[in-house]
N, C-alpha and C. Protein backbone atom coordinates (compact mmCIF):
# COMPACT_ATOMS: atom_id res chain seq x y z
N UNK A 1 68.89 -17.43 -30.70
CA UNK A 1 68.17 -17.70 -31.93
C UNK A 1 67.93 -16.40 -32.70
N UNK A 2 67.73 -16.46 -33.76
CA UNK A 2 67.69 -15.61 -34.91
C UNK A 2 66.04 -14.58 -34.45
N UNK A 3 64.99 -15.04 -34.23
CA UNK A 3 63.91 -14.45 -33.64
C UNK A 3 63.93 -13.61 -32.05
N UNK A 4 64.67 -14.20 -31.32
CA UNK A 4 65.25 -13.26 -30.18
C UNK A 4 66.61 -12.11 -30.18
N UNK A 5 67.38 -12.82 -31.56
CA UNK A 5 67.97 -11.58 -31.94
C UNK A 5 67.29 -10.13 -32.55
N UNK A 6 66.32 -10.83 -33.17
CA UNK A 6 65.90 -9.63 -34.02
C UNK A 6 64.56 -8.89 -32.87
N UNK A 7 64.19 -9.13 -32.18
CA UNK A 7 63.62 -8.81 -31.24
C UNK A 7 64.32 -7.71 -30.23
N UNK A 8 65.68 -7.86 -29.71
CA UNK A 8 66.51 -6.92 -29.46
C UNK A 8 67.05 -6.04 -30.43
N UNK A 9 67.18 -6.35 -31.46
CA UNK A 9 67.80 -5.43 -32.12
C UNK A 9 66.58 -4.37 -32.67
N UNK A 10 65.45 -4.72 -32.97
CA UNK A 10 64.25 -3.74 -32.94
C UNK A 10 64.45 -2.81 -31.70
N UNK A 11 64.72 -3.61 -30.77
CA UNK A 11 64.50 -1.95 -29.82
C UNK A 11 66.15 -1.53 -29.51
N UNK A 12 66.89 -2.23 -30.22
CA UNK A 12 68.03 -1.33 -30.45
C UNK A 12 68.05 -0.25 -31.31
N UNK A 13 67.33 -0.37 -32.42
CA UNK A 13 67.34 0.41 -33.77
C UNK A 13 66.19 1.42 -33.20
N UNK A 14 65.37 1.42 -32.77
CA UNK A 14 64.55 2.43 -32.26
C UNK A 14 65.25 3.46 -31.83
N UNK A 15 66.41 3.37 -31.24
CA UNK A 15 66.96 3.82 -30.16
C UNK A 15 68.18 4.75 -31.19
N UNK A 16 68.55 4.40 -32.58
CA UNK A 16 69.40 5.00 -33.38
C UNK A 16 68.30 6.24 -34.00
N UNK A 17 69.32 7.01 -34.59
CA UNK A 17 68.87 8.01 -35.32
C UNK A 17 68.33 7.49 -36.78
N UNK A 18 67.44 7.99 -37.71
CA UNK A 18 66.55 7.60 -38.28
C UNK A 18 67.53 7.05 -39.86
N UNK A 19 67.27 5.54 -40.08
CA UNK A 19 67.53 4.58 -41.02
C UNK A 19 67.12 4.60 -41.70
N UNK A 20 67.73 4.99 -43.03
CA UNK A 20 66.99 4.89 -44.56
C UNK A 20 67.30 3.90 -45.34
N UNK A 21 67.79 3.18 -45.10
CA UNK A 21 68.54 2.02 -46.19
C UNK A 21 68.93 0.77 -44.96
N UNK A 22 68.69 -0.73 -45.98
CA UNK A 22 69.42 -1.56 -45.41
C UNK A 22 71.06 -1.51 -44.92
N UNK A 23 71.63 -1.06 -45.77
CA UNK A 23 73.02 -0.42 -45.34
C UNK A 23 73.69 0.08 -43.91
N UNK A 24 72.27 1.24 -43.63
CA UNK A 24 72.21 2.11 -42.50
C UNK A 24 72.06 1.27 -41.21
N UNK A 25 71.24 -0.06 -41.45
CA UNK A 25 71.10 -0.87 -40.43
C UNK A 25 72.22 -1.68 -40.17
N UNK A 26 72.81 -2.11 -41.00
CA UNK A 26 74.18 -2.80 -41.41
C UNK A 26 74.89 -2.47 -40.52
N UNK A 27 75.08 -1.24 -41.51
CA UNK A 27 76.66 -0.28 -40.17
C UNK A 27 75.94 -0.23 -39.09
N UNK A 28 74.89 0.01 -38.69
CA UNK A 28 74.75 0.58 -37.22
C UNK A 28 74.68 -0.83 -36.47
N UNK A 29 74.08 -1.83 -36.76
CA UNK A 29 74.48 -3.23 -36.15
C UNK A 29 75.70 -4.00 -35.89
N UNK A 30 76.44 -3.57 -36.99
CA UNK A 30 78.10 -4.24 -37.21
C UNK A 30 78.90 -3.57 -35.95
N UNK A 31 78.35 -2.09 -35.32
CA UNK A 31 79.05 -1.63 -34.13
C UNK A 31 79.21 -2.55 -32.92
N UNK A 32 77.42 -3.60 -33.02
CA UNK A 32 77.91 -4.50 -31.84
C UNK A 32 77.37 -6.05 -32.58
N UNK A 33 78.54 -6.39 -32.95
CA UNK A 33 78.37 -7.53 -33.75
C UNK A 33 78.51 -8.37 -33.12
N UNK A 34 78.78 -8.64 -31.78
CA UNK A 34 79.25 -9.82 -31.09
C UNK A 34 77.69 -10.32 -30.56
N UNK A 35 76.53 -9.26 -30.54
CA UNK A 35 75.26 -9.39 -29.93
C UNK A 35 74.25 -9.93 -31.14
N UNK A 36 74.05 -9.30 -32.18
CA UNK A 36 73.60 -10.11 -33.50
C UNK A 36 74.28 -10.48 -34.48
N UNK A 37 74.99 -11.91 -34.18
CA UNK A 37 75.80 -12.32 -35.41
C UNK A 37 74.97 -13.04 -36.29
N UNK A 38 73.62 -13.51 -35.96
CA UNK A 38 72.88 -14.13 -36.52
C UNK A 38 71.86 -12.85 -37.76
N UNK A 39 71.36 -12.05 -36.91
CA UNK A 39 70.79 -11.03 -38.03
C UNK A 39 72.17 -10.12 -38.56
N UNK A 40 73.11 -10.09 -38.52
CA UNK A 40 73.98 -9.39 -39.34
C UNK A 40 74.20 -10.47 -40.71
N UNK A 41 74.39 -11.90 -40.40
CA UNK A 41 74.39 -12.50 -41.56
C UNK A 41 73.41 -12.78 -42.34
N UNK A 42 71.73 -12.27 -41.86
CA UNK A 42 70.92 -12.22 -42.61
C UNK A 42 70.62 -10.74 -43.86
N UNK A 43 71.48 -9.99 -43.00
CA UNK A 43 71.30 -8.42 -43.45
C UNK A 43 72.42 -8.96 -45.04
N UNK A 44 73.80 -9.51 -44.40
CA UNK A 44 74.63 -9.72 -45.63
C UNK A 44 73.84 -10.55 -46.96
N UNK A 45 73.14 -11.39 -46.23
CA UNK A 45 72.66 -12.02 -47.53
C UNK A 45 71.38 -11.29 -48.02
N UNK A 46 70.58 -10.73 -48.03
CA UNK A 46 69.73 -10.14 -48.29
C UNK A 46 70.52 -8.90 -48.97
N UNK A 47 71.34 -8.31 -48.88
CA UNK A 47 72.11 -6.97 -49.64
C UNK A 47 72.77 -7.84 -50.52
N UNK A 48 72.88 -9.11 -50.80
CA UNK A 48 73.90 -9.87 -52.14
C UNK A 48 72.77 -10.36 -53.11
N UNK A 49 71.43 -10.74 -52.75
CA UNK A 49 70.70 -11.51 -53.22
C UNK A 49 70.20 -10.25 -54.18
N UNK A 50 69.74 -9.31 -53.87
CA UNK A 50 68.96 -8.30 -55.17
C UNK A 50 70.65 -7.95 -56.12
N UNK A 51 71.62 -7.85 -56.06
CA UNK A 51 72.31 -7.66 -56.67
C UNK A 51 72.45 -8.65 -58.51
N UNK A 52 72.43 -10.12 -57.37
CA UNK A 52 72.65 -11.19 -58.20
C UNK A 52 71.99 -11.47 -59.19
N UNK A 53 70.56 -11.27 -58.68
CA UNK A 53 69.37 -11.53 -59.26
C UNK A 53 69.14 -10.49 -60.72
N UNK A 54 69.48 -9.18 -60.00
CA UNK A 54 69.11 -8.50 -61.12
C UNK A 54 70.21 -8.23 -62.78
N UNK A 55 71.63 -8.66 -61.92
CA UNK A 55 72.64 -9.23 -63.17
C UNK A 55 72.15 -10.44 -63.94
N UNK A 56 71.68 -11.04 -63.49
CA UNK A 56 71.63 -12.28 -63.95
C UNK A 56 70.62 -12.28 -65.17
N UNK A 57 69.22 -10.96 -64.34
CA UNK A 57 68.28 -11.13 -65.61
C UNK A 57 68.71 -10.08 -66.37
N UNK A 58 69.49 -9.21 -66.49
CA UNK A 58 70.06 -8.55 -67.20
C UNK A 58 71.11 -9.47 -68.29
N UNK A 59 71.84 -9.93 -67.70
CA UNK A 59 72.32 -10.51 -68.83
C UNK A 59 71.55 -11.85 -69.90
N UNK A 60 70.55 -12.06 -69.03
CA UNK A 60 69.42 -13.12 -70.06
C UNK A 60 68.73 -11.95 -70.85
N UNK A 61 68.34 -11.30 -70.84
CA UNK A 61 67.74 -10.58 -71.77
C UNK A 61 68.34 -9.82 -72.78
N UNK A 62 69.65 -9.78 -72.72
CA UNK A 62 70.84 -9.04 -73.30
C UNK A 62 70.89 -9.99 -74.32
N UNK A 63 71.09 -11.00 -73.80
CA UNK A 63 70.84 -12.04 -74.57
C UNK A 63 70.04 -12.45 -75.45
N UNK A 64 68.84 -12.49 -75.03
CA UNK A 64 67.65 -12.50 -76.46
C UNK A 64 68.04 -11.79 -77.70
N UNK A 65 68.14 -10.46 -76.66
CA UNK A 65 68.68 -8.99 -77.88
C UNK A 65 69.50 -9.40 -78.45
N UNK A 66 70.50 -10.28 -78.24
CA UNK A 66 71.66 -10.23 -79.63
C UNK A 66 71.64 -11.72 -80.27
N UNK A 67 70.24 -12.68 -79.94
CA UNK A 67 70.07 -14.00 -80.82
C UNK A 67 69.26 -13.45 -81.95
N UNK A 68 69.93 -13.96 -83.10
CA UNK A 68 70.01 -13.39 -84.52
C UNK A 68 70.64 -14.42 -85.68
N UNK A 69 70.40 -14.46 -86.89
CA UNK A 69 71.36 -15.36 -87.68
C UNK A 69 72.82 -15.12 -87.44
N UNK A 70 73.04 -13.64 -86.83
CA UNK A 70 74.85 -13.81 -87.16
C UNK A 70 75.23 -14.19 -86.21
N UNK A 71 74.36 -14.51 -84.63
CA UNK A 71 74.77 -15.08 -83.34
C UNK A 71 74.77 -16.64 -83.86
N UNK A 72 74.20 -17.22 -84.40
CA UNK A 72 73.95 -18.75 -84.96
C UNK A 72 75.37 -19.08 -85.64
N UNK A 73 75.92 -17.91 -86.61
CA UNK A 73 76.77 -18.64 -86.93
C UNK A 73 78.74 -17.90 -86.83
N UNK A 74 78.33 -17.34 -85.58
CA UNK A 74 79.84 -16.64 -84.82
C UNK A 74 79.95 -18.06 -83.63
N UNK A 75 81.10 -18.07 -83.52
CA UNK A 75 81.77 -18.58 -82.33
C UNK A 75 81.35 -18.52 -81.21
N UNK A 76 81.59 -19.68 -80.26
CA UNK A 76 80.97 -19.06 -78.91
C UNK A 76 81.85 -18.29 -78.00
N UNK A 77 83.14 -17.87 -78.27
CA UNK A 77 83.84 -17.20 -77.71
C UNK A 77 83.27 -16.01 -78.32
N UNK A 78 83.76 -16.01 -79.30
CA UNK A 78 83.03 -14.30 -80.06
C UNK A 78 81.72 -13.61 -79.51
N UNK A 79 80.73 -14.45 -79.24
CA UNK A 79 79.25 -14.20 -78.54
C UNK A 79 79.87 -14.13 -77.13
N UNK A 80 80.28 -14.44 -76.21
CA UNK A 80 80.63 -13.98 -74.73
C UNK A 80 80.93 -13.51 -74.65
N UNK A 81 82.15 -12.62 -75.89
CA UNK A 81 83.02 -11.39 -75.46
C UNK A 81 82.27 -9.90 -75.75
N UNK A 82 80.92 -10.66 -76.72
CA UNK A 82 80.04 -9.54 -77.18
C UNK A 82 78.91 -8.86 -76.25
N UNK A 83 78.71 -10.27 -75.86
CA UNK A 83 77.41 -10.20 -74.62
C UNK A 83 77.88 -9.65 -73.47
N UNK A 84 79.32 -9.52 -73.14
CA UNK A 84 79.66 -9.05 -71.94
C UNK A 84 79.62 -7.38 -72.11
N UNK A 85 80.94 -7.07 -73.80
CA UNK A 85 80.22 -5.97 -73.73
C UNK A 85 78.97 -5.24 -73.75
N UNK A 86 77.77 -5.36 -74.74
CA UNK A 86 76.78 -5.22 -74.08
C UNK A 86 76.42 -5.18 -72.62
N UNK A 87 76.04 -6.54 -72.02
CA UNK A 87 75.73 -6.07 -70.74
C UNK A 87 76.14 -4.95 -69.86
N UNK A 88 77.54 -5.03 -69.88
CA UNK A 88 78.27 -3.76 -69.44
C UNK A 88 79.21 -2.72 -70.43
N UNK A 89 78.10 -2.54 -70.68
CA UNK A 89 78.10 -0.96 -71.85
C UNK A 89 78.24 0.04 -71.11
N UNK A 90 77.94 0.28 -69.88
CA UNK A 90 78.39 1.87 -68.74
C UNK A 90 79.38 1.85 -68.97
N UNK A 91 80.15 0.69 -68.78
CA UNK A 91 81.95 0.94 -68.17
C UNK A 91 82.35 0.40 -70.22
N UNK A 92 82.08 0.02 -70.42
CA UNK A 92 82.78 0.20 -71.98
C UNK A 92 82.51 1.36 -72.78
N UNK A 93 81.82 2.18 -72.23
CA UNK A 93 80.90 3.57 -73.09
C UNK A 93 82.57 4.80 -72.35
N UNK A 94 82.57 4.18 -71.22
CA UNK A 94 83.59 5.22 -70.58
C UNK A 94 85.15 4.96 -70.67
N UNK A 95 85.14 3.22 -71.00
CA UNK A 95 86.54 3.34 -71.85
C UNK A 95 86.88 3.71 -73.23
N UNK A 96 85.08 3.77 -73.38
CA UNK A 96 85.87 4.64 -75.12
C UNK A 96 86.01 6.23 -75.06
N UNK A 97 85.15 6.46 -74.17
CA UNK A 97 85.48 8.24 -73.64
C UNK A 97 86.96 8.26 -73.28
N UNK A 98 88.04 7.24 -72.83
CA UNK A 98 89.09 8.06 -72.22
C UNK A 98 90.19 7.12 -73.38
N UNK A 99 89.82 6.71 -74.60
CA UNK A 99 90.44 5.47 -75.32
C UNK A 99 92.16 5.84 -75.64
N UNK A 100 92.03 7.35 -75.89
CA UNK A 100 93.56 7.96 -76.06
C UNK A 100 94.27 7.75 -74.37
N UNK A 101 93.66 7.99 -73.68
CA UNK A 101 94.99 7.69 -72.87
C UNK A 101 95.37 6.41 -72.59
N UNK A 102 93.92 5.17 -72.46
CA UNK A 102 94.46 4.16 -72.40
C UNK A 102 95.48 3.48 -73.78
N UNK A 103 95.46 4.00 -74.57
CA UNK A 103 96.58 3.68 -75.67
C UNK A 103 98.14 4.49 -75.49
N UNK A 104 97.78 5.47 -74.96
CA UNK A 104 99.15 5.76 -74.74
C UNK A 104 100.07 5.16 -73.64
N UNK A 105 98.92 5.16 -72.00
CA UNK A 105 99.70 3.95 -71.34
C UNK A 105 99.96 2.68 -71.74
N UNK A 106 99.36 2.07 -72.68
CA UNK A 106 99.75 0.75 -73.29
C UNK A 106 100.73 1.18 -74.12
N UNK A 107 101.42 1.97 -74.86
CA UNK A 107 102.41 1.99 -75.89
C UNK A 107 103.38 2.76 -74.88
N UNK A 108 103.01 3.20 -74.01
CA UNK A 108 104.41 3.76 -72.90
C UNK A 108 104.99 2.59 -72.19
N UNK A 109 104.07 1.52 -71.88
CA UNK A 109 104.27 0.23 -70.87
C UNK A 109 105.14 -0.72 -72.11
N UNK A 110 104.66 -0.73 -73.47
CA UNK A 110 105.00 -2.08 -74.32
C UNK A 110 106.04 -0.64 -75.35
N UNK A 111 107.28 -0.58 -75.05
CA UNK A 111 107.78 0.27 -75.50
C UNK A 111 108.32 -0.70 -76.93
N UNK A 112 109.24 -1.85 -76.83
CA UNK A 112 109.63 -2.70 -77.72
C UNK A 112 108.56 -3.57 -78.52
N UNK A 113 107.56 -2.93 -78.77
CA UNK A 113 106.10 -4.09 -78.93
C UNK A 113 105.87 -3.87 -80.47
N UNK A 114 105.95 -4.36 -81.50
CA UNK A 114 105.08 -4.23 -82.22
C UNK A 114 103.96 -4.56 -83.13
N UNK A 115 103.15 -3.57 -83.66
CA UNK A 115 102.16 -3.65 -84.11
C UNK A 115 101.81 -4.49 -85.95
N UNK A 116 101.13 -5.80 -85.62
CA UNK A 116 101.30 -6.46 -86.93
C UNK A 116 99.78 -6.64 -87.19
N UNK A 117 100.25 -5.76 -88.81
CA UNK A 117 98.62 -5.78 -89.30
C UNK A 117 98.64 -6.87 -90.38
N UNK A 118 97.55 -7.51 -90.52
CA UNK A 118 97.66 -8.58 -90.99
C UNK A 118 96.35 -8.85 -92.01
């Protein structure tokens, strides 16, 4: 049972060098996984659950931020592709930092391609 696992594994972890993170318990449990398979799958879900949670209210509030008259009357494709950037503005802030090379591997890859302005 899940309460007699974690009962051994307390005085297993005593017995490791000093744990700072759920992580640290992770790996050092996963060494003998055949003995807590029950608290290793509690450790997995508990390291997925703060992840989820905190995307999730991140992108609801991202959201507020960009309901407006011009969200009322754009597309709902247009608003998902907007809201995504937003939400993840780190990694779109750093594809515009490197934007020349990703254009040059795209015009090295699409050599016969061209460009119609319209």
């Amino acid at each position: 049972s899940v309460t007699s696992e974690a009962a051994v594994a307390v005085n297993f972890l005593k017995e490791a060098s000093p744990l700072s993170s759920i992580h640290d318990v992770y790996a050092h449990l996963h060494g003998a996984q055949k003995c807590f398979p029950d608290i290793l799958t509690v450790l997995q879900i508990a390291m997925t659950i703060g992840i989820t949670t905190a995307s999730a209210e991140r992108s609801f509030s991202s959201l507020r931020r960009l309901k407006s008259y011009l969200r009322s009357t754009m597309s709902q494709e247009r608003l998902n592709h907007l809201s995504l950037l937003h939400i993840e503005r780190d990694l779109s802030t750093k594809l515009w930092d490197c934007l020349d090379e990703v254009v040059i591997k795209f015009a090295d890859s699409h050599k016969n391609s061209r460009v119609l302005l319209r």
